[in-house]
C-alpha atoms as a PDB file:
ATOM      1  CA  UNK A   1      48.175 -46.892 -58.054  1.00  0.00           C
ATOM      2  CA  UNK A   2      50.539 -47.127 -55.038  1.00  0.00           C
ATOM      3  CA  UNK A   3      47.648 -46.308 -52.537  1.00  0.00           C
ATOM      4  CA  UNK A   4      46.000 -49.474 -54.575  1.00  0.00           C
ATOM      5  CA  UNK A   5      48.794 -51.447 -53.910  1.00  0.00           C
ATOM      6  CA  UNK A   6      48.549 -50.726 -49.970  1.00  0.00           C
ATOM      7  CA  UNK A   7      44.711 -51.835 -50.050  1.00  0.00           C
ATOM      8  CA  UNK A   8      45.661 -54.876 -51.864  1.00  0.00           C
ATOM      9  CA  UNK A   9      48.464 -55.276 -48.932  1.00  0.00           C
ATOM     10  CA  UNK A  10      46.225 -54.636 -46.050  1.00  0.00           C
ATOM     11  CA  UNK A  11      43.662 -56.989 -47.702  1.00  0.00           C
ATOM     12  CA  UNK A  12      45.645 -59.811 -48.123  1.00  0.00           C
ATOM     13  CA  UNK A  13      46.825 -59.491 -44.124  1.00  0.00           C
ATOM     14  CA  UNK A  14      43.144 -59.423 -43.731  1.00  0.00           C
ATOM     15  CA  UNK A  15      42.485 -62.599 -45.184  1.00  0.00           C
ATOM     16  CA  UNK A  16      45.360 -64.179 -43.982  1.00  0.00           C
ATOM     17  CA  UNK A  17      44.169 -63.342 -40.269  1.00  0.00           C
ATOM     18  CA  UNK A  18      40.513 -64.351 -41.091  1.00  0.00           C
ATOM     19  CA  UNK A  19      41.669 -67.621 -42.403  1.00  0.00           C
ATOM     20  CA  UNK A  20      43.996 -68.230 -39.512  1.00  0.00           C
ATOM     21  CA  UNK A  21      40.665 -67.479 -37.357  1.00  0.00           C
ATOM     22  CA  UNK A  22      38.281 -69.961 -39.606  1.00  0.00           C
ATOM     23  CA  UNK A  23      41.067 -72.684 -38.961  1.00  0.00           C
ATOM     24  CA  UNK A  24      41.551 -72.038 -35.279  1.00  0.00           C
ATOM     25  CA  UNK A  25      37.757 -71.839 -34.357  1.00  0.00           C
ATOM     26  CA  UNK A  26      37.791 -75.321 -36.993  1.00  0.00           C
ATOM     27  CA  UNK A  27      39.764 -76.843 -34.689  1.00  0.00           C
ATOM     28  CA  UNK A  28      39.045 -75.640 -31.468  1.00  0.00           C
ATOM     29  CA  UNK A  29      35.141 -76.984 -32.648  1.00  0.00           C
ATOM     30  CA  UNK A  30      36.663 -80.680 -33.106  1.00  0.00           C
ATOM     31  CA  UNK A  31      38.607 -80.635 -30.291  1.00  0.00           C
ATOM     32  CA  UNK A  32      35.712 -79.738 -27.437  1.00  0.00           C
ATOM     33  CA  UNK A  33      33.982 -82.716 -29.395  1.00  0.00           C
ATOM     34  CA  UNK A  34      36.760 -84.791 -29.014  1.00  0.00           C
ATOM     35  CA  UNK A  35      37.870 -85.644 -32.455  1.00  0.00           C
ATOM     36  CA  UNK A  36      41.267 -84.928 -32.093  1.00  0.00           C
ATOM     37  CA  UNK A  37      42.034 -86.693 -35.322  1.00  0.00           C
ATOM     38  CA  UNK A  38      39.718 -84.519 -37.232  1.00  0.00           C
ATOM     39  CA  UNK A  39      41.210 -81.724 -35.712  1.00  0.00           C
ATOM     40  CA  UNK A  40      44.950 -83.622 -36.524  1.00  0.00           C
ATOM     41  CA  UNK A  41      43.705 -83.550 -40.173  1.00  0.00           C
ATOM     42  CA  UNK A  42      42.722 -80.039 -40.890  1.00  0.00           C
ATOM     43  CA  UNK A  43      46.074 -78.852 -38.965  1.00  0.00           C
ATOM     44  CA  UNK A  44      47.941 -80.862 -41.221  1.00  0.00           C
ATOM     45  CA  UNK A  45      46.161 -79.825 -44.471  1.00  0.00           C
ATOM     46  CA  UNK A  46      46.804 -76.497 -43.758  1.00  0.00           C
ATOM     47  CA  UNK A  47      50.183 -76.813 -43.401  1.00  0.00           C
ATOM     48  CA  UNK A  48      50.405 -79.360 -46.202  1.00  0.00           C
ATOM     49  CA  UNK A  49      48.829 -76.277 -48.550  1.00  0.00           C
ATOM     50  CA  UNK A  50      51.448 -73.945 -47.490  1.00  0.00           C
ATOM     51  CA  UNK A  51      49.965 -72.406 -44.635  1.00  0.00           C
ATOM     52  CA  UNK A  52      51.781 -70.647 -41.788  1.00  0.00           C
ATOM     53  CA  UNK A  53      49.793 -70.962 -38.768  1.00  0.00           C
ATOM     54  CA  UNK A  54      50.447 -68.821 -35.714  1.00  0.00           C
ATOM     55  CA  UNK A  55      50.626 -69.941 -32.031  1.00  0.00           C
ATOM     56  CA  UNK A  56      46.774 -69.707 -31.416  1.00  0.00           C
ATOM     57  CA  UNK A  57      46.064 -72.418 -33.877  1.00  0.00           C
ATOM     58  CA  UNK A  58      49.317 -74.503 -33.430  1.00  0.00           C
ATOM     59  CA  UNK A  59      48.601 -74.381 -29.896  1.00  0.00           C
ATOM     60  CA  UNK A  60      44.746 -75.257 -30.236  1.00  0.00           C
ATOM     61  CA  UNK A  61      45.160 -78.620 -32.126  1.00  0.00           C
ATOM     62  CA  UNK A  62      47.796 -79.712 -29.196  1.00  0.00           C
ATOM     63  CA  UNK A  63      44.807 -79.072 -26.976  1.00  0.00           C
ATOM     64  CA  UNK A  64      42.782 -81.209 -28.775  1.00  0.00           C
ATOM     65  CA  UNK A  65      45.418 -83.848 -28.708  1.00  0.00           C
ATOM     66  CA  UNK A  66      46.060 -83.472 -25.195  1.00  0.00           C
ATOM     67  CA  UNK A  67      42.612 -83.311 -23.900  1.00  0.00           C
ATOM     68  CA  UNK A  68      42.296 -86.495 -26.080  1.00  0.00           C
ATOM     69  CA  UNK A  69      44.884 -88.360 -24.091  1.00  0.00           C
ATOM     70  CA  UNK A  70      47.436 -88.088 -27.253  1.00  0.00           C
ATOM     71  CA  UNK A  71      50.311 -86.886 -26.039  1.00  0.00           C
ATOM     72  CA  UNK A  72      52.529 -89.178 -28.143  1.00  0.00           C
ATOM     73  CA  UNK A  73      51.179 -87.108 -30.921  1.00  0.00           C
ATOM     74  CA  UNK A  74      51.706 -84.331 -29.445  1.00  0.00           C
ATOM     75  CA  UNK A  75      55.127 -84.833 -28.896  1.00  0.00           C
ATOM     76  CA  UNK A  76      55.123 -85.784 -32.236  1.00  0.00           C
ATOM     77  CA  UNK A  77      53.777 -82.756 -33.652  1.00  0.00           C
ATOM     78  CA  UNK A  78      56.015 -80.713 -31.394  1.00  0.00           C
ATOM     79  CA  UNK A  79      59.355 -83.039 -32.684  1.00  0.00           C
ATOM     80  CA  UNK A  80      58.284 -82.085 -36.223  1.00  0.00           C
ATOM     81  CA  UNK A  81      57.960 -78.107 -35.960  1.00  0.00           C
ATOM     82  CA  UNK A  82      61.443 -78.091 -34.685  1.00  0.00           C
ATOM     83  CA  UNK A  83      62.989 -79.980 -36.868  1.00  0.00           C
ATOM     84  CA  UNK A  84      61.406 -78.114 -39.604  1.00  0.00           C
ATOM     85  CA  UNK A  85      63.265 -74.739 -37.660  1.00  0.00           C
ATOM     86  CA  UNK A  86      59.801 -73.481 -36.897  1.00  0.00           C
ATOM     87  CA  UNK A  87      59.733 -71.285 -33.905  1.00  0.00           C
ATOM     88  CA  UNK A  88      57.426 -72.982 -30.603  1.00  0.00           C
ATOM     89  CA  UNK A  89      56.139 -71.139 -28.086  1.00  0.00           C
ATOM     90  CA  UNK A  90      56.435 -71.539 -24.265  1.00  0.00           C
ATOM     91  CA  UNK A  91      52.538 -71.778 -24.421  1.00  0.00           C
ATOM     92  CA  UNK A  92      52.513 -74.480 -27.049  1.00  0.00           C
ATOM     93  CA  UNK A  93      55.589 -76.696 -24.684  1.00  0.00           C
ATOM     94  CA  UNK A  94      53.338 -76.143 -21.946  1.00  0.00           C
ATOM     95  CA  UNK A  95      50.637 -77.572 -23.476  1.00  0.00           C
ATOM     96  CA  UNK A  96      52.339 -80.530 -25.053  1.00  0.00           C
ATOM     97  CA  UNK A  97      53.334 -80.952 -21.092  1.00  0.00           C
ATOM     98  CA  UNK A  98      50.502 -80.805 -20.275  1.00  0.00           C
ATOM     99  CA  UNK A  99      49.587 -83.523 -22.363  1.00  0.00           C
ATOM    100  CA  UNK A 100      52.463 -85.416 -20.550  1.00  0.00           C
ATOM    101  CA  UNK A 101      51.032 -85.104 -17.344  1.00  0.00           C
ATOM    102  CA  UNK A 102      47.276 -85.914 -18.585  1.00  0.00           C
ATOM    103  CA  UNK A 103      48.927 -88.960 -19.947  1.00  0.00           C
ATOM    104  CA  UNK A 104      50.527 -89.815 -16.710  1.00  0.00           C
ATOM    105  CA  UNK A 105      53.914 -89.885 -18.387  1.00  0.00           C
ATOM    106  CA  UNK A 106      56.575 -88.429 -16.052  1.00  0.00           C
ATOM    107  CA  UNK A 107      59.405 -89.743 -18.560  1.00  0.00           C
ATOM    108  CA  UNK A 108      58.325 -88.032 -21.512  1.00  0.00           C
ATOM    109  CA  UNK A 109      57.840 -84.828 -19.269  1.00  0.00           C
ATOM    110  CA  UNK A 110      61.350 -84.922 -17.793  1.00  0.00           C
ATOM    111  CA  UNK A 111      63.134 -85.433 -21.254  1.00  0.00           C
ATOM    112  CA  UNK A 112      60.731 -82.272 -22.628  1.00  0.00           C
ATOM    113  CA  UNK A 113      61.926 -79.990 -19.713  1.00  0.00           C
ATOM    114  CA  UNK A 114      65.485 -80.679 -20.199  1.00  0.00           C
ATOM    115  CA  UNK A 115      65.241 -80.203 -23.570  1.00  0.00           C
ATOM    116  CA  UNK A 116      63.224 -76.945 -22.613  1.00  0.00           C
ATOM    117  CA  UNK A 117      66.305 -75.891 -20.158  1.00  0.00           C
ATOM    118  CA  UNK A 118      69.180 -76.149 -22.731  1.00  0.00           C
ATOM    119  CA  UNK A 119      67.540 -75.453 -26.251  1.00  0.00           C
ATOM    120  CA  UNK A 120      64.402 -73.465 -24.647  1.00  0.00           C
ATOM    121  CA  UNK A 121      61.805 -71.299 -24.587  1.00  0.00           C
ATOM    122  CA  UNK A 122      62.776 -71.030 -20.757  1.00  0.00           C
ATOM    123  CA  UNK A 123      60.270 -72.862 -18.707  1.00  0.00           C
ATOM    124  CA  UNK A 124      57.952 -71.030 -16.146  1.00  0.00           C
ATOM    125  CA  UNK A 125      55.760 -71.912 -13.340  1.00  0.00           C
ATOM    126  CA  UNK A 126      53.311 -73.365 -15.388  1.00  0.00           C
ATOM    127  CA  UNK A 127      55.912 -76.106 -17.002  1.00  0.00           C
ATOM    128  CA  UNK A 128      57.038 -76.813 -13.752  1.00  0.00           C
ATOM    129  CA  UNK A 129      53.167 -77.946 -12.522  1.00  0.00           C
ATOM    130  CA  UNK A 130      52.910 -79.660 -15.400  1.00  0.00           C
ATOM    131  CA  UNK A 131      55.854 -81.927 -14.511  1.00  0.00           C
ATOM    132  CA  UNK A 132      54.803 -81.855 -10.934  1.00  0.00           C
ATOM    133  CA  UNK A 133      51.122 -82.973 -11.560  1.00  0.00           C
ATOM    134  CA  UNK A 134      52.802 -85.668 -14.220  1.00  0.00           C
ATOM    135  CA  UNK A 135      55.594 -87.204 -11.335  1.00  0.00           C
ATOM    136  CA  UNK A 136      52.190 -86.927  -8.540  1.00  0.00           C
ATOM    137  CA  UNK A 137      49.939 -88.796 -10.900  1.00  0.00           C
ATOM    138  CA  UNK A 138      52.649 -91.805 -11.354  1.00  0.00           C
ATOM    139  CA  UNK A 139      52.733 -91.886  -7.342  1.00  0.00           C
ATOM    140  CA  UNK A 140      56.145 -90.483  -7.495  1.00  0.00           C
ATOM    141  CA  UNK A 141      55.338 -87.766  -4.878  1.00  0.00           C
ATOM    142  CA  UNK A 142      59.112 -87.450  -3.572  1.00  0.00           C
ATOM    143  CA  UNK A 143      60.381 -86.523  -7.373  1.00  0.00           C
ATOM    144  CA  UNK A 144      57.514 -83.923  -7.670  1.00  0.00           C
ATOM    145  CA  UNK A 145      58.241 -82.408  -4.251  1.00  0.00           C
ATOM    146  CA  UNK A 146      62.122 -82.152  -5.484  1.00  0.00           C
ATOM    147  CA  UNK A 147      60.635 -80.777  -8.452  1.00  0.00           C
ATOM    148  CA  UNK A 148      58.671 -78.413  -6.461  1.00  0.00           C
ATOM    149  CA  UNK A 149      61.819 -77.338  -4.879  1.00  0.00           C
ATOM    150  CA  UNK A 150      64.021 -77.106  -8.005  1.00  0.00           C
ATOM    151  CA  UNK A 151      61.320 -74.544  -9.474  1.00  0.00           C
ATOM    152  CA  UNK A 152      61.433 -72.271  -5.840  1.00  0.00           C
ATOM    153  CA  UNK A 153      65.181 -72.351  -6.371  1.00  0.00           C
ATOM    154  CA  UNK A 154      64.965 -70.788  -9.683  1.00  0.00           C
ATOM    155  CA  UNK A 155      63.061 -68.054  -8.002  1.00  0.00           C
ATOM    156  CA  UNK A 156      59.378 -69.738  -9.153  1.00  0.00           C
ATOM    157  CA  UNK A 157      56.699 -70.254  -6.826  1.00  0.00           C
ATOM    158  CA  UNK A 158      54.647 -73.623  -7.062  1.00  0.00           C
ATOM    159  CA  UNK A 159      53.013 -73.612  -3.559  1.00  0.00           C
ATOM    160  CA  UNK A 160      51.888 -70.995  -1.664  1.00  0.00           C
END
């Protein structure tokens, strides 16, 4: 009975991965096809039903949005998981700045890394391009090269 009990256990992680897996390759399917609000929709059904979703799928539908050109929503999305206490990942920020930057939005990609630098995760290298290619894109070349130099004095690298 108790060696029952740890099948039914390491079943039920089993499923819980595979449907994690179903949902992530569901989304990552809309999003290369550019229906980010499909992609919006199952993401939210899921976590309307309950489910936890790890960083792979969280982190998948922000791609979706962002290669969409919806970085509003992904800021959105982003805004909501941490009010809700749910822990975010440096890779998801990176990709909602992303987002930022493929939405030439400089603004919105300042406010995120300050937000990044007091509350965290810590940004890297790669949050730093992101607001780089973001301040270049709005022709505001001498921000990103201060930018460029504000990363080098926190000991990362940008150029090389």
């Amino acid at each position: 009975s108790g060696l029952q009990t740890l099948e039914q256990a390491e079943m039920s992680v089993y499923q819980g991965r595979n449907f994690q897996y179903m949902i992530y390759n569901r989304i990552k399917e809309l999003g290369s096809q550019k229906k980010w609000k499909e992609a919006l929709n199952e993401y939210q059904t899921a976590r309307n039903e309950g489910v936890k979703l790890n960083d792979y799928v969280v982190n998948c539908v922000m791609t979706a949005l962002a290669n969409s050109g919806q970085y509003k929503i992904c800021l959105l999305q982003l805004k909501k998981l941490k009010l809700e206490g749910t822990p975010v990942s440096l890779d998801v920020h990176n990709t909602v700045m992303n987002a930022c930057a493929k939405g030439r939005n400089f603004f919105e990609a300042l406010n995120l890394l300050k937000l990044m630098e007091c509350y965290g995760p810590k940004p890297d290298i790669i949050t730093y391009a992101c607001v780089t290619n973001a301040l270049g894109q709005c022709g505001k070349s001498k921000k990103a090269i201060s930018m460029i130099r504000t990363a080098e004095k926190k000991g990362l690298k940008l150029t090389q």
